[in-house]
C-alpha atoms as a PDB file:
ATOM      1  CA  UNK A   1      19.391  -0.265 -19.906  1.00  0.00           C
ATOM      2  CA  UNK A   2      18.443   0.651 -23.161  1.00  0.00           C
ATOM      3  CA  UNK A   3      15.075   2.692 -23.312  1.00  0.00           C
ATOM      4  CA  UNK A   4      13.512   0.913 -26.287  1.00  0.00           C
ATOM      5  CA  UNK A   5      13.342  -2.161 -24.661  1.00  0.00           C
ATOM      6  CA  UNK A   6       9.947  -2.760 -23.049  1.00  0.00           C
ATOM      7  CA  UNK A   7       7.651  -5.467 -22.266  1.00  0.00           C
ATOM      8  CA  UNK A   8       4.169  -5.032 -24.313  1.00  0.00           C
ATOM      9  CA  UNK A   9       1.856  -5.910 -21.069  1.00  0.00           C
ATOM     10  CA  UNK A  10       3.840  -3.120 -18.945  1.00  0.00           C
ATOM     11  CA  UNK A  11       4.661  -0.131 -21.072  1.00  0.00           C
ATOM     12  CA  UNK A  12       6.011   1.627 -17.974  1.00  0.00           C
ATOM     13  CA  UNK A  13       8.184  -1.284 -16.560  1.00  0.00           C
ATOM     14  CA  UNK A  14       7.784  -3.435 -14.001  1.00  0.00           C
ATOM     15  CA  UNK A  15       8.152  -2.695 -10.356  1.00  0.00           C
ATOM     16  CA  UNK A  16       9.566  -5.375  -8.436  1.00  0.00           C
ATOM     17  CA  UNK A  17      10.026  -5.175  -4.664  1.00  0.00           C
ATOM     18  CA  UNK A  18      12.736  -8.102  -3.551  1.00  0.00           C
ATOM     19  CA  UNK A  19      12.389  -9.727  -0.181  1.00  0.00           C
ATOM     20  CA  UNK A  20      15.129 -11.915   0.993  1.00  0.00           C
ATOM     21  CA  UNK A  21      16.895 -12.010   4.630  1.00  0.00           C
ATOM     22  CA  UNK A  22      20.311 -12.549   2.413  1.00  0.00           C
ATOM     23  CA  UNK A  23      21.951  -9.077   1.164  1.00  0.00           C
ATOM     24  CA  UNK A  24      23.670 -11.177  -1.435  1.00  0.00           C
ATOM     25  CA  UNK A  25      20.719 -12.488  -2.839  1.00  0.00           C
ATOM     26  CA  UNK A  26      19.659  -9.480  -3.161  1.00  0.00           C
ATOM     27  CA  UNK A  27      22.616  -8.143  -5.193  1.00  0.00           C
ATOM     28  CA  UNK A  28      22.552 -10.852  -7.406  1.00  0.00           C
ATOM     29  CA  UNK A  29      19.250 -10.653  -7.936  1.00  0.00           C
ATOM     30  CA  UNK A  30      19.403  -6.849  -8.653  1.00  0.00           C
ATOM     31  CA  UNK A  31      22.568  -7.437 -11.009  1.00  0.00           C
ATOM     32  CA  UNK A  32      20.872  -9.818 -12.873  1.00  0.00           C
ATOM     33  CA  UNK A  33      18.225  -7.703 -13.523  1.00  0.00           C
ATOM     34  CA  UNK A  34      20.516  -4.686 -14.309  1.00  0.00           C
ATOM     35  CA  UNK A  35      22.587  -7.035 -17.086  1.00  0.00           C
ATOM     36  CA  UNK A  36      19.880  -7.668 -19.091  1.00  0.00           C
ATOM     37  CA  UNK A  37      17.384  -5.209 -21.475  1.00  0.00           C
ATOM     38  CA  UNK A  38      14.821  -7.728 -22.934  1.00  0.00           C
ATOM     39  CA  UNK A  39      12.553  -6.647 -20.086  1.00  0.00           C
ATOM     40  CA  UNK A  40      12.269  -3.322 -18.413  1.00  0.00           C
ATOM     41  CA  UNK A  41      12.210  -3.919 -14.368  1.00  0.00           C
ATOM     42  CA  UNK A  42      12.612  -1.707 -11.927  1.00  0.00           C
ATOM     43  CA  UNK A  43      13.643  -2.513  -8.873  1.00  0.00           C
ATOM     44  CA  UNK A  44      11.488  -0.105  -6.291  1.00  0.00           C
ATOM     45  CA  UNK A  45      12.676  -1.292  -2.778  1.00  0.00           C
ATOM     46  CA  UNK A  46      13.910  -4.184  -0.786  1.00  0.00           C
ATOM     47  CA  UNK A  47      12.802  -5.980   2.219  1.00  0.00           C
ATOM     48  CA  UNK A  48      14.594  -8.725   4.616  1.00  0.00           C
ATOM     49  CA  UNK A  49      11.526  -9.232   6.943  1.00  0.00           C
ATOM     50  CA  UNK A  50       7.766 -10.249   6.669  1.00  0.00           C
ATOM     51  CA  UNK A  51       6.747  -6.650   8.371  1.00  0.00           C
ATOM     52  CA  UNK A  52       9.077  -4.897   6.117  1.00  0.00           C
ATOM     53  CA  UNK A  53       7.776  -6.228   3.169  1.00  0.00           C
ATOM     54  CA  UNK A  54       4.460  -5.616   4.187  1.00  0.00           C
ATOM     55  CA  UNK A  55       5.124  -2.131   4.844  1.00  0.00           C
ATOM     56  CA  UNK A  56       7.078  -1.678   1.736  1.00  0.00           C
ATOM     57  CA  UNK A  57       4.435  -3.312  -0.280  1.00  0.00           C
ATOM     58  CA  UNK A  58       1.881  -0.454   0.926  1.00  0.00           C
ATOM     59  CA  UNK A  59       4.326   2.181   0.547  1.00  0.00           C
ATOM     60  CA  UNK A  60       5.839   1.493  -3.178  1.00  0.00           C
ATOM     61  CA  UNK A  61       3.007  -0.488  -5.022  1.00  0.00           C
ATOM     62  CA  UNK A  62       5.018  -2.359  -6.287  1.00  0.00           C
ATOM     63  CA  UNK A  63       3.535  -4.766  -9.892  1.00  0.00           C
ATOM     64  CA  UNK A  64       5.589  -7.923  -8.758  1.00  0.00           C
ATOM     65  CA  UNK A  65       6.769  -9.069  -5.002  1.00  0.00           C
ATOM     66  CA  UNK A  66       9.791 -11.527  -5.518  1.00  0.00           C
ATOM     67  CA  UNK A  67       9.880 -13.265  -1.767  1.00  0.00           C
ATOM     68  CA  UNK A  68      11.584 -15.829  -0.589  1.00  0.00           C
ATOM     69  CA  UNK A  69      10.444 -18.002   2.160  1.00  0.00           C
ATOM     70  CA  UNK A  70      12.422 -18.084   4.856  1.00  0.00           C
ATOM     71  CA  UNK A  71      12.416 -14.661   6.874  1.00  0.00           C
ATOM     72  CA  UNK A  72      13.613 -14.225  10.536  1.00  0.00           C
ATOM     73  CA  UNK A  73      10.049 -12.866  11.829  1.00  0.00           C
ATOM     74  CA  UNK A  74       7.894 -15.439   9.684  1.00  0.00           C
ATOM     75  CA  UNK A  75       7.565 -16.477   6.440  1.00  0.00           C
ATOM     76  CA  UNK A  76       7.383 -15.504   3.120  1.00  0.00           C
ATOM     77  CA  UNK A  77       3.670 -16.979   3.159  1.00  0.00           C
ATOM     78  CA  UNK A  78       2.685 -14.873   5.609  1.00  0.00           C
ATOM     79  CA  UNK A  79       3.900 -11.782   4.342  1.00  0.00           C
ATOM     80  CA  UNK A  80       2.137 -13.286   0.857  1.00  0.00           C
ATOM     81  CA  UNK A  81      -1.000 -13.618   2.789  1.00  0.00           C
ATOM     82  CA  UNK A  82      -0.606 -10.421   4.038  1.00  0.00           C
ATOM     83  CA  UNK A  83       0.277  -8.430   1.064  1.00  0.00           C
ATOM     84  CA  UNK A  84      -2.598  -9.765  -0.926  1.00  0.00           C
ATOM     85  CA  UNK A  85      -5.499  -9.423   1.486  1.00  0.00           C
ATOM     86  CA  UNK A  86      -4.845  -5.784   1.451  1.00  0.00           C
ATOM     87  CA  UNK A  87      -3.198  -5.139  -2.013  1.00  0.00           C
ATOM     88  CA  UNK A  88      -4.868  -8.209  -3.825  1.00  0.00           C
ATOM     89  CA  UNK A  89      -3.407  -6.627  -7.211  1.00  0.00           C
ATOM     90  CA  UNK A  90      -0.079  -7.479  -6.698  1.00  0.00           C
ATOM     91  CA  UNK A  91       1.489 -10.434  -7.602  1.00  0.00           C
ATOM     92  CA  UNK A  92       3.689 -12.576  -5.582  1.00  0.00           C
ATOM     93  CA  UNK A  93       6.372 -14.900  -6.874  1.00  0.00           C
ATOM     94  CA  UNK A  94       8.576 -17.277  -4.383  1.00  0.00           C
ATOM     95  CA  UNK A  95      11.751 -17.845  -5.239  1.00  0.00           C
ATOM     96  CA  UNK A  96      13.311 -20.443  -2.318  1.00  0.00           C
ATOM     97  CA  UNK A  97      15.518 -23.234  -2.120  1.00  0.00           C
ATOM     98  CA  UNK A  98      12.965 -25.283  -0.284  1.00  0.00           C
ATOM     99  CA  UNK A  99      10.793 -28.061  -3.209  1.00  0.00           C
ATOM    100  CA  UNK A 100       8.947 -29.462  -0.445  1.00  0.00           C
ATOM    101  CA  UNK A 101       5.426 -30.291  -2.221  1.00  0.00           C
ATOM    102  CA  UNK A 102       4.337 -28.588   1.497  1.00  0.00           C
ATOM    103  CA  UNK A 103       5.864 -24.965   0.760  1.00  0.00           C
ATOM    104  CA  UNK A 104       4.434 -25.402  -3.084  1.00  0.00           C
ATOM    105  CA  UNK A 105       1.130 -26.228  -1.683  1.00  0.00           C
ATOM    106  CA  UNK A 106       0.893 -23.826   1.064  1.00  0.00           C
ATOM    107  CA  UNK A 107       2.261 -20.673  -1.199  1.00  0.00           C
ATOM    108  CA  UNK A 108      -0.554 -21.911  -3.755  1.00  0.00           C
ATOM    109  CA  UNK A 109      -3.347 -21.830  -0.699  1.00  0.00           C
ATOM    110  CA  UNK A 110      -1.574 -18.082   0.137  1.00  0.00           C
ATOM    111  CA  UNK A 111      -2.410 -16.670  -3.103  1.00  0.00           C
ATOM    112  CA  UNK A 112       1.523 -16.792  -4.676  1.00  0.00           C
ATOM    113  CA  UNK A 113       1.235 -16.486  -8.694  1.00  0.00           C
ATOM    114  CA  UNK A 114       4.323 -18.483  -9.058  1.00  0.00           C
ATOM    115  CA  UNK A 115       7.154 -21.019  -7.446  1.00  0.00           C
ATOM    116  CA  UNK A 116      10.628 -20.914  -8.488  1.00  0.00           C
ATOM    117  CA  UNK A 117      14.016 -22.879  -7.049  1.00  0.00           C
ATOM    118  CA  UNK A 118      16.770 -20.351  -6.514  1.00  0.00           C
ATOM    119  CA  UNK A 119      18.939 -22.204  -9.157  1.00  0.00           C
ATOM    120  CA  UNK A 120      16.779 -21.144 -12.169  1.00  0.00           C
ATOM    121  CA  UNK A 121      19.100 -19.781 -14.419  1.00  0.00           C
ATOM    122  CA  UNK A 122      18.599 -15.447 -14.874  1.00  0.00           C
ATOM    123  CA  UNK A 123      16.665 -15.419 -18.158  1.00  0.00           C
ATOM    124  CA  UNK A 124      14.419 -18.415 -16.287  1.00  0.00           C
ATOM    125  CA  UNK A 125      14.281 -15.356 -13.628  1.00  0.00           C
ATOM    126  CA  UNK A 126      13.370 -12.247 -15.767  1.00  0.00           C
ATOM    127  CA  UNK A 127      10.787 -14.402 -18.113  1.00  0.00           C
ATOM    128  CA  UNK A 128       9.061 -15.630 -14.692  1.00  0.00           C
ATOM    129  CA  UNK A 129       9.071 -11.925 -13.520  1.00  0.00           C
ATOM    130  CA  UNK A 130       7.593 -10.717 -16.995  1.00  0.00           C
ATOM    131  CA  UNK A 131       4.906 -13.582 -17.398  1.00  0.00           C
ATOM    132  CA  UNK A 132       3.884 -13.101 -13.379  1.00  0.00           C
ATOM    133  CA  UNK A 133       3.622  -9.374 -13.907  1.00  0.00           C
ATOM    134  CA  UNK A 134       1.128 -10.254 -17.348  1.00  0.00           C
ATOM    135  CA  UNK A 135      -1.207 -12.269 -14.945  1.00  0.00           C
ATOM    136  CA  UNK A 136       0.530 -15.420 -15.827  1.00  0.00           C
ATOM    137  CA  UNK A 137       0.754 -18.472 -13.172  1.00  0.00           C
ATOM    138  CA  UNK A 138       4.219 -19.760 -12.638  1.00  0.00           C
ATOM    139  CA  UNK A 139       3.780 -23.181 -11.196  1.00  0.00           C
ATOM    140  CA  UNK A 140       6.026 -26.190 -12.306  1.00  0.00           C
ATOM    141  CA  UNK A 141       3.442 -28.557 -13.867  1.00  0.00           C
ATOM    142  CA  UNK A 142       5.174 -31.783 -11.885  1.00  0.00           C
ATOM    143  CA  UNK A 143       5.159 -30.744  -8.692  1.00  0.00           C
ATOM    144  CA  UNK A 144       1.442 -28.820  -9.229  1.00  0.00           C
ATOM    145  CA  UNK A 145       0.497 -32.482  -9.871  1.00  0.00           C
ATOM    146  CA  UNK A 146       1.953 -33.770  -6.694  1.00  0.00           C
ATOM    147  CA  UNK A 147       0.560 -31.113  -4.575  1.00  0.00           C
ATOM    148  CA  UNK A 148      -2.897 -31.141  -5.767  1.00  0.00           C
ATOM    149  CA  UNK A 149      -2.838 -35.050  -4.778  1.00  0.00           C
ATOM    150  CA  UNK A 150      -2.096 -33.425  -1.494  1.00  0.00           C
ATOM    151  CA  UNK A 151      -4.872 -30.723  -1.479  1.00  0.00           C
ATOM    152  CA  UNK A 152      -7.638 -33.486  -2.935  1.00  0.00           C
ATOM    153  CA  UNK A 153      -5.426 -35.921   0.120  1.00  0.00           C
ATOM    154  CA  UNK A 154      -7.019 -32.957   2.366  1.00  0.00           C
ATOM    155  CA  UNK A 155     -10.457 -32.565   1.379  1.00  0.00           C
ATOM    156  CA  UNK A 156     -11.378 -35.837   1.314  1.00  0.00           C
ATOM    157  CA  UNK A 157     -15.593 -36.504   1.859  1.00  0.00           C
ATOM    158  CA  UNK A 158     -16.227 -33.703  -0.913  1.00  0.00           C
ATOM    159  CA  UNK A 159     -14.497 -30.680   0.878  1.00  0.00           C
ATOM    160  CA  UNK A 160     -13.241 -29.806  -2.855  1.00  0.00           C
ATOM    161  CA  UNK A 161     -14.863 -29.069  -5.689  1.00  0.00           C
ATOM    162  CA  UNK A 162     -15.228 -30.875  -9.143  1.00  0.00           C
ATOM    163  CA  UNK A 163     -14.770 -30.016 -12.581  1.00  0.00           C
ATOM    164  CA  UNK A 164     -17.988 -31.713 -13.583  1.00  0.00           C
ATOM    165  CA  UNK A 165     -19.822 -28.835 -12.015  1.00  0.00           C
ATOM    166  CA  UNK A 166     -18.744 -26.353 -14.421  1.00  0.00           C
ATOM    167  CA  UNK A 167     -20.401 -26.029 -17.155  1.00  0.00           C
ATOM    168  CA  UNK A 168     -18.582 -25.949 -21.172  1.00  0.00           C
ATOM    169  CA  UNK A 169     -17.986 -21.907 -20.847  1.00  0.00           C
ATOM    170  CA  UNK A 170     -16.896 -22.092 -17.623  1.00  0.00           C
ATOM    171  CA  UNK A 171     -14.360 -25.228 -18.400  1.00  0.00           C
ATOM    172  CA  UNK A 172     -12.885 -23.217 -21.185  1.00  0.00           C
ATOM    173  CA  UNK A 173     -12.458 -20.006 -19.214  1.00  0.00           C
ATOM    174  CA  UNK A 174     -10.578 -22.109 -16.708  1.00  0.00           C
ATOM    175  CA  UNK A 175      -8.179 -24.328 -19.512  1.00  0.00           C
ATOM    176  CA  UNK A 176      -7.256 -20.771 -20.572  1.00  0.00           C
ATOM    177  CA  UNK A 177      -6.576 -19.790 -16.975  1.00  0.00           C
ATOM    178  CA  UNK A 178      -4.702 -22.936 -16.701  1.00  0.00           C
ATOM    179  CA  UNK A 179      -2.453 -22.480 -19.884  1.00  0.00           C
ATOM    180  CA  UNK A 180      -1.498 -18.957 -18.372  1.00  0.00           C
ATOM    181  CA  UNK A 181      -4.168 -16.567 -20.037  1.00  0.00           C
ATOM    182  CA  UNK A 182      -4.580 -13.145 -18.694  1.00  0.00           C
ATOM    183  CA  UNK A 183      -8.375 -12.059 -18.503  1.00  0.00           C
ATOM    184  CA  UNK A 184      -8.034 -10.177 -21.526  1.00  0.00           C
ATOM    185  CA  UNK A 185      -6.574 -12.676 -23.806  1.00  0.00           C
ATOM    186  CA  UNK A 186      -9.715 -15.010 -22.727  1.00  0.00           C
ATOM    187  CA  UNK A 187     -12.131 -12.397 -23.644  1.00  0.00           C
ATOM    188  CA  UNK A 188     -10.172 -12.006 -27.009  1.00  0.00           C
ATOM    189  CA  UNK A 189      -9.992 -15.786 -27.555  1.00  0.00           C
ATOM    190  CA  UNK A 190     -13.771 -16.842 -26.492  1.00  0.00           C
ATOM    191  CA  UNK A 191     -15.266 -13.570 -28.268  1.00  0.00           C
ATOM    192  CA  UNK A 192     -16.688 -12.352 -24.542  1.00  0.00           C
ATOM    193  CA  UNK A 193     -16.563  -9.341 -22.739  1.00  0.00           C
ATOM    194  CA  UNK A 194     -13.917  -8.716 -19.715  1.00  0.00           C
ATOM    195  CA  UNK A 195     -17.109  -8.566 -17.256  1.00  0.00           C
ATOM    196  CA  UNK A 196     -18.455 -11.923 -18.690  1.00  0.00           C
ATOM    197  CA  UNK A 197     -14.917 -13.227 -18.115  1.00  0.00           C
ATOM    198  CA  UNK A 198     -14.605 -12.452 -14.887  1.00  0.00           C
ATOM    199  CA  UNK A 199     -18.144 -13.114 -14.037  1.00  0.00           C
ATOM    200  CA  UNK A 200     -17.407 -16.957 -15.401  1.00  0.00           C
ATOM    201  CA  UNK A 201     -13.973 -17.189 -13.427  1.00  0.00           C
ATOM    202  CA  UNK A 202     -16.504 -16.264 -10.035  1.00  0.00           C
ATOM    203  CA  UNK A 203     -18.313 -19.132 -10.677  1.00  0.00           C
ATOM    204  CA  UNK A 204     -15.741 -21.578 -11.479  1.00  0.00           C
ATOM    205  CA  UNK A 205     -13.724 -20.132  -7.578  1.00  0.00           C
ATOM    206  CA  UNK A 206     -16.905 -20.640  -6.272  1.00  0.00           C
ATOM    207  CA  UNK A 207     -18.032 -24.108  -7.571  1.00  0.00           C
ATOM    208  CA  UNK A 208     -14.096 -25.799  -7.221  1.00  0.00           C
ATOM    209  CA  UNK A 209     -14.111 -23.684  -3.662  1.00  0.00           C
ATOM    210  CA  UNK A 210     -11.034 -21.948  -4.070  1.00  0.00           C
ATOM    211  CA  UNK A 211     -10.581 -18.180  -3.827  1.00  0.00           C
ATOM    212  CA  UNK A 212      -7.512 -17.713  -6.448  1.00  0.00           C
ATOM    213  CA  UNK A 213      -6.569 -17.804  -9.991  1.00  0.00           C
ATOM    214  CA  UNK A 214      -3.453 -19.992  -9.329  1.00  0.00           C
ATOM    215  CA  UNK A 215      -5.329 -22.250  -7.074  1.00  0.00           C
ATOM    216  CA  UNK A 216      -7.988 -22.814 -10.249  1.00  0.00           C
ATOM    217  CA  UNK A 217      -5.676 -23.345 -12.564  1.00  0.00           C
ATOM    218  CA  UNK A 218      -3.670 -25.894 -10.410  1.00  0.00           C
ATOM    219  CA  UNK A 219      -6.718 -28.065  -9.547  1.00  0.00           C
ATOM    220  CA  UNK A 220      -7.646 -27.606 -13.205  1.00  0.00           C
ATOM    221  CA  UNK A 221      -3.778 -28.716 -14.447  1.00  0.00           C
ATOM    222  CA  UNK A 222      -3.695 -31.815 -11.400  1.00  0.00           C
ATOM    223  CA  UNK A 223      -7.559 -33.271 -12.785  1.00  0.00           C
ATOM    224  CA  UNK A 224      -6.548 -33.105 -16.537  1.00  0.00           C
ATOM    225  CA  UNK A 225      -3.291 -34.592 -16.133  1.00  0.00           C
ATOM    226  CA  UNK A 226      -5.107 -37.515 -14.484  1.00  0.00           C
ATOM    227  CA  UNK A 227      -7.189 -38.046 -17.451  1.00  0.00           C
ATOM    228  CA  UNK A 228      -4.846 -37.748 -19.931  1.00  0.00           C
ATOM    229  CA  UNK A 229      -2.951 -41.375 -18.572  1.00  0.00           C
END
């Protein structure tokens, strides 16, 4: 891999950490990441189990966890669940060949950045891993729609929040969330300080009663898309 090649959000690379119960998954994946040089990745460690990629995740740091979600001791969502409540900095991206609207909805709940089907073609892969890695979420707009039916399905009797209770700032913070902003290209596009960014985003968890970004910008994408017909 050519050294001159690097992603502008992660200078150093990316450290990915690959959990998958299949060995040749795992090759592929790694040779796919090893044939191309628009990104720089690293591959730090693998794991084929939810405790071993819990364990790894603690040991390496890794940026990015790519998991799938069938594992022999659990699930992928656990181990997601897991990972995050004790290193909530990483970011977790599923890559499965389950679409169930069930798994989408329940990796969303978990705190996963992102959703892929394992027959995205490999620049599909490495732009997922880049954009996940710059704070992006990668959630298929259709089946976010679906899903969020499901979640709204669920908390039916005003469980769930509303977009009218946030106020103009706080709906903007959260269409840039939605559209795949990091925190710092917010600040840069609103004129506000990272603090006053993330002191708006608070808020908006708080009011729609969710307790991540992807979750926001999901319930944000599902209500807008309902307007919009």
């Amino acid at each position: 891999m050519s050294a001159s090649h690097h992603p502008v959000s992660h200078p150093k690379g990316i450290r990915l950490l690959i959990v998958d119960d299949s060995d040749l998954v795992r090759r592929g994946i790694k040779t796919v990441i090893a044939d191309q040089e628009e990104v720089a990745i690293t591959v730090v460690g693998e794991a084929a189990t939810v405790a071993t990629a819990v364990a790894e995740c603690a040991r390496l740091k890794p940026d990015v966890v790519l998991m799938d979600i069938r594992l022999p001791d659990g699930t992928g969502l656990d181990a997601c669940r897991q990972i995050l409540e004790k290193h909530p900095e990483v970011r977790v991206l599923i890559l499965t060949s389950h679409s169930s609207d069930t798994y989408v909805y329940e990796a969303i709940v978990a705190g996963a950045q992102g959703y892929l089907l394992k027959d995205i073609n490999p620049s599909g892969l490495i732009q997922a891993i880049s954009d996940v890695a710059a704070g992006k979420c990668i959630l298929d707009t259709e089946a976010t729609t679906r899903v969020m039916r499901l979640v709204r399905g669920q908390s039916a009797g005003g469980a769930q929040g509303d977009l009218a209770a946030l106020s103009a700032q706080e709906l903007r913070v959260l269409s840039l969330v939605a559209a795949g902003k990091t925190n710092k290209e917010i600040s840069e596009a609103l004129g506000l300080s990272d603090n006053t960014v993330k002191h708006y985003l608070g808020n908006v968890f708080e009011k729609l009663q969710v307790k991540r970004r992807s979750q926001a910008a999901a319930f944000f994408t599902q209500n807008t898309a309902g307007q919009g017909k």
